[in-house]
PDB file of N, CA and C in Angstrom:
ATOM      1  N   UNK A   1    -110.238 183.875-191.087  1.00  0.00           N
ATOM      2  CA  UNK A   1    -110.700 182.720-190.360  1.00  0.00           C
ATOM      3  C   UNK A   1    -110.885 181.574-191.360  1.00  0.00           C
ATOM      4  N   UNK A   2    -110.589 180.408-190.905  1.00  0.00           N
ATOM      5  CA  UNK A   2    -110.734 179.434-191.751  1.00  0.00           C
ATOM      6  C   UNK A   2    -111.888 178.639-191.734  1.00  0.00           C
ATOM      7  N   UNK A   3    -112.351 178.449-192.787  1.00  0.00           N
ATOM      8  CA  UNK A   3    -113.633 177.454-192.578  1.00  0.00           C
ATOM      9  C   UNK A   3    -113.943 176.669-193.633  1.00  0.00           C
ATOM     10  N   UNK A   4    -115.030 175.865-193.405  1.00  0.00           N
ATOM     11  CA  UNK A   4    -114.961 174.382-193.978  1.00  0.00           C
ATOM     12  C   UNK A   4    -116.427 174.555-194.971  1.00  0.00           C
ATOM     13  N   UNK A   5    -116.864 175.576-195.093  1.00  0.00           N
ATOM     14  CA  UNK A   5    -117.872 176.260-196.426  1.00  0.00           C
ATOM     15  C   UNK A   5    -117.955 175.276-197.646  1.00  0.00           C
ATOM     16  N   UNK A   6    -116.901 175.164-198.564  1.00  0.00           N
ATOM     17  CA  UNK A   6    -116.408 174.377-199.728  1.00  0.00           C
ATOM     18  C   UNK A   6    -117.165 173.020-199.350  1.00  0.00           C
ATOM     19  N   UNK A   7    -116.414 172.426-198.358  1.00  0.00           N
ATOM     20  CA  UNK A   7    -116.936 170.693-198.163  1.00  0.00           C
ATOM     21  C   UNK A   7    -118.409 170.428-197.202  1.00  0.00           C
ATOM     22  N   UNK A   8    -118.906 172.059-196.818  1.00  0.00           N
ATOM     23  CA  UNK A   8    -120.441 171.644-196.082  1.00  0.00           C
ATOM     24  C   UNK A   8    -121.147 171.728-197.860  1.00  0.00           C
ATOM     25  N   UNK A   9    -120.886 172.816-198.628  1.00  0.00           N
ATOM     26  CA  UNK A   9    -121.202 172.953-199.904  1.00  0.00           C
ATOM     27  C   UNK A   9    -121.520 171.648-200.841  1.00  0.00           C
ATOM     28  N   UNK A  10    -120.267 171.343-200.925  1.00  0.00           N
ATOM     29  CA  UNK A  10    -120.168 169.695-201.389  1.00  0.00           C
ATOM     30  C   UNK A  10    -121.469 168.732-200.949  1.00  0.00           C
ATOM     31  N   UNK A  11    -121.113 168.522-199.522  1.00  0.00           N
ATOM     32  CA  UNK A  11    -121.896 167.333-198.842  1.00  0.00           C
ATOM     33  C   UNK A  11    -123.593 167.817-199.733  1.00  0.00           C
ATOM     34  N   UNK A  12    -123.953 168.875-199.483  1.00  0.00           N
ATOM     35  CA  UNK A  12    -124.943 169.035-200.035  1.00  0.00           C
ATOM     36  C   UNK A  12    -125.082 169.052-201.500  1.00  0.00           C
ATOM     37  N   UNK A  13    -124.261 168.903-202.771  1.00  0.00           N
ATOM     38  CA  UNK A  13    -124.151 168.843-203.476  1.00  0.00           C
ATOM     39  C   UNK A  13    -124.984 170.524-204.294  1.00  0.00           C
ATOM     40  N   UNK A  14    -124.465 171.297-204.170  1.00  0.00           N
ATOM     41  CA  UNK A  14    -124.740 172.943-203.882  1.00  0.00           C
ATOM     42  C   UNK A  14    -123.585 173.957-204.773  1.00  0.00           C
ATOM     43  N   UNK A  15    -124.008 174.254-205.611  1.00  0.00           N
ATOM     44  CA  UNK A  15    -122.684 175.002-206.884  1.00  0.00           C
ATOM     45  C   UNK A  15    -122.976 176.378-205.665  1.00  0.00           C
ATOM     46  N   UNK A  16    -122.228 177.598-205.835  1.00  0.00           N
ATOM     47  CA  UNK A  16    -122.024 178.039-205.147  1.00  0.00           C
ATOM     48  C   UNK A  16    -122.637 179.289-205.605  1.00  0.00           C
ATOM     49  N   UNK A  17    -123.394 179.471-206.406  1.00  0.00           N
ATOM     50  CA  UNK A  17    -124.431 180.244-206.888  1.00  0.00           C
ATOM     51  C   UNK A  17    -125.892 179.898-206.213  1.00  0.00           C
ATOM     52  N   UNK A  18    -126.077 178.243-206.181  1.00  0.00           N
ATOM     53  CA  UNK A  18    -127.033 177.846-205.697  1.00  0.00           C
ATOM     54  C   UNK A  18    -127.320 178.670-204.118  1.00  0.00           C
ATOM     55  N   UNK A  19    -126.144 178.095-203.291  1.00  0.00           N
ATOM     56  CA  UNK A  19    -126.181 178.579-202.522  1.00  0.00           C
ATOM     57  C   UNK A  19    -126.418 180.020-201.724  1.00  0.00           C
ATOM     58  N   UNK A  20    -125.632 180.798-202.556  1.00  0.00           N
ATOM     59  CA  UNK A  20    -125.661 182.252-202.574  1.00  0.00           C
ATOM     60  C   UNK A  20    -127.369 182.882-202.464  1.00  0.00           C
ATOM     61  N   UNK A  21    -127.614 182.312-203.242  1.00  0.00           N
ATOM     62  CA  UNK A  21    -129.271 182.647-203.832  1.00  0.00           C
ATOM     63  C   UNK A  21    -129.857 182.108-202.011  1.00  0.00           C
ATOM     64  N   UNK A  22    -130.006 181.062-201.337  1.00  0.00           N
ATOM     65  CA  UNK A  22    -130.412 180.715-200.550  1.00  0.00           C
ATOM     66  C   UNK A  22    -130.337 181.601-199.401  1.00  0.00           C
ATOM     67  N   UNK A  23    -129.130 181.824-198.926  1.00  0.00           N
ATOM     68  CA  UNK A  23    -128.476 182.340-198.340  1.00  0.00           C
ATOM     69  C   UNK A  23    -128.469 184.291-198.306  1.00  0.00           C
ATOM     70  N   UNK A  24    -129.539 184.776-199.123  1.00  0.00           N
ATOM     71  CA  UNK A  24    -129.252 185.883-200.008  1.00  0.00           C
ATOM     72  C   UNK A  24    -128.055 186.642-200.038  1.00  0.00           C
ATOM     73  N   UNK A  25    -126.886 186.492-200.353  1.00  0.00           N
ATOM     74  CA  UNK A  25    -125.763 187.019-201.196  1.00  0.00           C
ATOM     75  C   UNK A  25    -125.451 186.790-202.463  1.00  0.00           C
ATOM     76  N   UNK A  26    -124.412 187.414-202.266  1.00  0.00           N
ATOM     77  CA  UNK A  26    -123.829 186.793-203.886  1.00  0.00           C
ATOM     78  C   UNK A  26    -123.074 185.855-204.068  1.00  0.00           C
ATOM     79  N   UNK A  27    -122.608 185.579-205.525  1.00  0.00           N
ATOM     80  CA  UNK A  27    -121.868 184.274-205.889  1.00  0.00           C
ATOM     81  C   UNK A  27    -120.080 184.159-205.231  1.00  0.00           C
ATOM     82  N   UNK A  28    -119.853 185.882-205.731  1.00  0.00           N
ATOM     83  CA  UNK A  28    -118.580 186.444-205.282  1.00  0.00           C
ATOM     84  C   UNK A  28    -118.719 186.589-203.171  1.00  0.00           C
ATOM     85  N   UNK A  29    -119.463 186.367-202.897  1.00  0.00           N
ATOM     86  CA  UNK A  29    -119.344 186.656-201.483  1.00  0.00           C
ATOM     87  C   UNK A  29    -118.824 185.209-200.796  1.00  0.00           C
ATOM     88  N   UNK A  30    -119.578 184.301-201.592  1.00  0.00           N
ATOM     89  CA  UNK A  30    -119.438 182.945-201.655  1.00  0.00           C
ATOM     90  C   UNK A  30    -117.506 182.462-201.838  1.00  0.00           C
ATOM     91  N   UNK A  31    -117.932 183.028-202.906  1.00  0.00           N
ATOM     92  CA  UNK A  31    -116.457 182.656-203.363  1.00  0.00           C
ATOM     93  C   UNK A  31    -115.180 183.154-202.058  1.00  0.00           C
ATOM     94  N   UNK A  32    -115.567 184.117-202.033  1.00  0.00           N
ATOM     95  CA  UNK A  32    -114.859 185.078-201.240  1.00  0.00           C
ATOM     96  C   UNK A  32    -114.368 184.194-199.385  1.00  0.00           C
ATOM     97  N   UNK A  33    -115.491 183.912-198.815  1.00  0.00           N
ATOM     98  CA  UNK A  33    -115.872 183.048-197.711  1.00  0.00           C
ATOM     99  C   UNK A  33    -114.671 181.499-197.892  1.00  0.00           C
ATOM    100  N   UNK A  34    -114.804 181.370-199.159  1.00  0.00           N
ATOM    101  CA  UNK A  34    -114.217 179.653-199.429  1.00  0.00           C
ATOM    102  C   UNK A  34    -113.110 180.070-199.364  1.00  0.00           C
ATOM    103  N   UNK A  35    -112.434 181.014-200.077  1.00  0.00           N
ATOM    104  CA  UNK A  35    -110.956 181.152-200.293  1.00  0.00           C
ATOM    105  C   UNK A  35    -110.278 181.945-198.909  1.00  0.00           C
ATOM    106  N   UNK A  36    -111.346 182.408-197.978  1.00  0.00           N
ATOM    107  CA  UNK A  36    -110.495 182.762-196.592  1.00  0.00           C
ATOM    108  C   UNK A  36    -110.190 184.300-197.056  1.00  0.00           C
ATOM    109  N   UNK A  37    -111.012 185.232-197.714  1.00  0.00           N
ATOM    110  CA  UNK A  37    -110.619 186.390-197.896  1.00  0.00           C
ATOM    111  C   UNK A  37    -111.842 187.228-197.626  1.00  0.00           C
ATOM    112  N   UNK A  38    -112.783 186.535-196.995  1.00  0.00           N
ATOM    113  CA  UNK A  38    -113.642 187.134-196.106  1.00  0.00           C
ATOM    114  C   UNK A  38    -114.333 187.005-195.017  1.00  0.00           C
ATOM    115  N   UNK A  39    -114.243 187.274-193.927  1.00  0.00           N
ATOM    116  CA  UNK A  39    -115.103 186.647-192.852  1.00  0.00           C
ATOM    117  C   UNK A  39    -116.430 187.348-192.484  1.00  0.00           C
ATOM    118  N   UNK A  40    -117.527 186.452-193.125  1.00  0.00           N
ATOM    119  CA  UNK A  40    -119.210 186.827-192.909  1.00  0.00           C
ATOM    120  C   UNK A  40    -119.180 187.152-191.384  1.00  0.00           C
ATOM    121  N   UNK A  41    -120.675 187.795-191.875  1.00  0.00           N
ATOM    122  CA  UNK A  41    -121.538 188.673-190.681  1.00  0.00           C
ATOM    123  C   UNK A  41    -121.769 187.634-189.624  1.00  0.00           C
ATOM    124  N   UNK A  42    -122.366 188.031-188.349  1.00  0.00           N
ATOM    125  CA  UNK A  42    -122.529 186.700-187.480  1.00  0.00           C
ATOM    126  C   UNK A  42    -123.845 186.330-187.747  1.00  0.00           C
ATOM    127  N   UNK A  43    -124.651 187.626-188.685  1.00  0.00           N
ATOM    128  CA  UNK A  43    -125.865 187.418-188.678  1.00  0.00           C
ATOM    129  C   UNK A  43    -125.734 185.968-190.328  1.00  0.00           C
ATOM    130  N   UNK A  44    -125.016 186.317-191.152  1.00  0.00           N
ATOM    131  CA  UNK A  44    -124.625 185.633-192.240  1.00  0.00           C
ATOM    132  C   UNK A  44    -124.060 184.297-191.931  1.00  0.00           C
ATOM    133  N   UNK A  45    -123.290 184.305-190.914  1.00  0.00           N
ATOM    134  CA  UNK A  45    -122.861 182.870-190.527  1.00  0.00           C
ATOM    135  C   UNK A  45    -123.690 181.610-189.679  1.00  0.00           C
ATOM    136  N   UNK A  46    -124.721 182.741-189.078  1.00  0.00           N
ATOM    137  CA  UNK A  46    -125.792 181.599-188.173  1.00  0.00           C
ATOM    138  C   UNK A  46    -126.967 181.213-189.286  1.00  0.00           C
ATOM    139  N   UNK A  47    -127.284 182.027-190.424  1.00  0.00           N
ATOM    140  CA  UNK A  47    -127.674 181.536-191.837  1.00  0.00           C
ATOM    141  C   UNK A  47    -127.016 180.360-192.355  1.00  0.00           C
ATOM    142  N   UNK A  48    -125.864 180.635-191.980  1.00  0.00           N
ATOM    143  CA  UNK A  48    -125.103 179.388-192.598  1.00  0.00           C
ATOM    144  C   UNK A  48    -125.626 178.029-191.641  1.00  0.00           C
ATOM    145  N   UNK A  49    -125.122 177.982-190.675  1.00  0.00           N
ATOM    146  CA  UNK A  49    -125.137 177.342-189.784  1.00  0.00           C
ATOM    147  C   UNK A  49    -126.802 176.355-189.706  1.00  0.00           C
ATOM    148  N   UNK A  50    -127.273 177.323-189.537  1.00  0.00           N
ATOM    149  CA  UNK A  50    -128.805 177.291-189.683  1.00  0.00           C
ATOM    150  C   UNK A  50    -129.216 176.197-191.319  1.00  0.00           C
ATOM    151  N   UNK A  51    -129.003 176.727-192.576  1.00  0.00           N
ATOM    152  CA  UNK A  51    -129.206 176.233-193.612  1.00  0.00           C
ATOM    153  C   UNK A  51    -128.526 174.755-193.720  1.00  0.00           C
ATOM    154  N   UNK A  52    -127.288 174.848-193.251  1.00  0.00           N
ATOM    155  CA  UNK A  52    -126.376 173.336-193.334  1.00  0.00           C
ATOM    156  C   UNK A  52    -126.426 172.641-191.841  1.00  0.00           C
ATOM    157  N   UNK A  53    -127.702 173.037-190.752  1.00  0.00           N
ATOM    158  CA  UNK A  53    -128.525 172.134-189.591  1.00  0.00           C
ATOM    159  C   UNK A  53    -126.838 171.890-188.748  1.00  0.00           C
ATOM    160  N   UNK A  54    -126.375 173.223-188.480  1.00  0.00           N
ATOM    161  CA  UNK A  54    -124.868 172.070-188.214  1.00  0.00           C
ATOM    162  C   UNK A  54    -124.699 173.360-187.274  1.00  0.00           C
ATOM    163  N   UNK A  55    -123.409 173.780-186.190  1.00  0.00           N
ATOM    164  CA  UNK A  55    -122.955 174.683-185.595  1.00  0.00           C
ATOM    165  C   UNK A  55    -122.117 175.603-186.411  1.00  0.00           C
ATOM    166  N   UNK A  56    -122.269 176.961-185.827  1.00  0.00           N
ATOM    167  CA  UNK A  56    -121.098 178.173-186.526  1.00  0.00           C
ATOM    168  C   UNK A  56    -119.787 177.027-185.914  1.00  0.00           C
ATOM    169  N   UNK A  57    -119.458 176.435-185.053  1.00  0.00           N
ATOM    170  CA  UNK A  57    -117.884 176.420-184.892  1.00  0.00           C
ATOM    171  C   UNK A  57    -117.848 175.349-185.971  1.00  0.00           C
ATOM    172  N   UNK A  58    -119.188 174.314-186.224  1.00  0.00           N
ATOM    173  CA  UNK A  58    -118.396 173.273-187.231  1.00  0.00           C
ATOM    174  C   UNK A  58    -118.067 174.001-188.816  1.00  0.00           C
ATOM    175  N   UNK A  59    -118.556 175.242-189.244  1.00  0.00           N
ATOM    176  CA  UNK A  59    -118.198 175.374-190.345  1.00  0.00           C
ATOM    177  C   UNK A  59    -116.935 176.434-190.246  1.00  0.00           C
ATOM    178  N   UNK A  60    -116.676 176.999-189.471  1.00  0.00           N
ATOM    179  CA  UNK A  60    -116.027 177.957-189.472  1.00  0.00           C
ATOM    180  C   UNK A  60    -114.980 178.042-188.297  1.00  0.00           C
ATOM    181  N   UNK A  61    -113.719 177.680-188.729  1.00  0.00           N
ATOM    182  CA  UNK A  61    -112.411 177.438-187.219  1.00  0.00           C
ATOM    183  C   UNK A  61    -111.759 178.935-186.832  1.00  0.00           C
ATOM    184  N   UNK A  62    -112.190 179.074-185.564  1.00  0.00           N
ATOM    185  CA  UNK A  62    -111.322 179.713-184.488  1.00  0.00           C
ATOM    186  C   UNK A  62    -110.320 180.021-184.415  1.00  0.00           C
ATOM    187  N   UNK A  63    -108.963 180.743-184.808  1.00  0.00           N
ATOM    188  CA  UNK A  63    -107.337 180.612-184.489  1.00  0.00           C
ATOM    189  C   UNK A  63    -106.972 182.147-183.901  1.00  0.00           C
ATOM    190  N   UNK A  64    -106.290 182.007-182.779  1.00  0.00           N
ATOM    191  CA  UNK A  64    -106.101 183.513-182.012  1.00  0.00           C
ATOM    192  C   UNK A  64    -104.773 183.937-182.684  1.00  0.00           C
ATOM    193  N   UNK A  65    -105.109 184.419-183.954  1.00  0.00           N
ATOM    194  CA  UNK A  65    -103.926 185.047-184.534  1.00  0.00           C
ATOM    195  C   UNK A  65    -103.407 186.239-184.596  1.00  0.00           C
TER     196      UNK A  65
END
């Protein structure tokens, strides 16, 4: 699944360790999420969602592949 992690990251100005720590994972889970070679928990993604005040669909796109 593709998602927009990297540039919600950014906007907040957030190294991706920072984040991780917030978020409780790791740096590599992080990493993992940005490059599209993992798709988080739903419980992990409404963390997301939740932390960057924004919707699961705005960080993270949908494609019926």
């Amino acid at each position: 699944m593709k998602n927009k992690l990297k540039v919600f990251r950014a906007m907040q100005n957030l190294t991706q360790e920072e984040l991780a720590k917030e978020l409780g994972v790791t740096r590599q889970t992080i990493i993992a999420i940005e490059k599209d070679k993992y798709d988080p928990s739903l419980i992990l993604a409404f963390k997301m969602a939740n932390f960057f005040k924004s919707s699961i669909e705005d960080i993270f796109i949908y494609n019926e592949e």
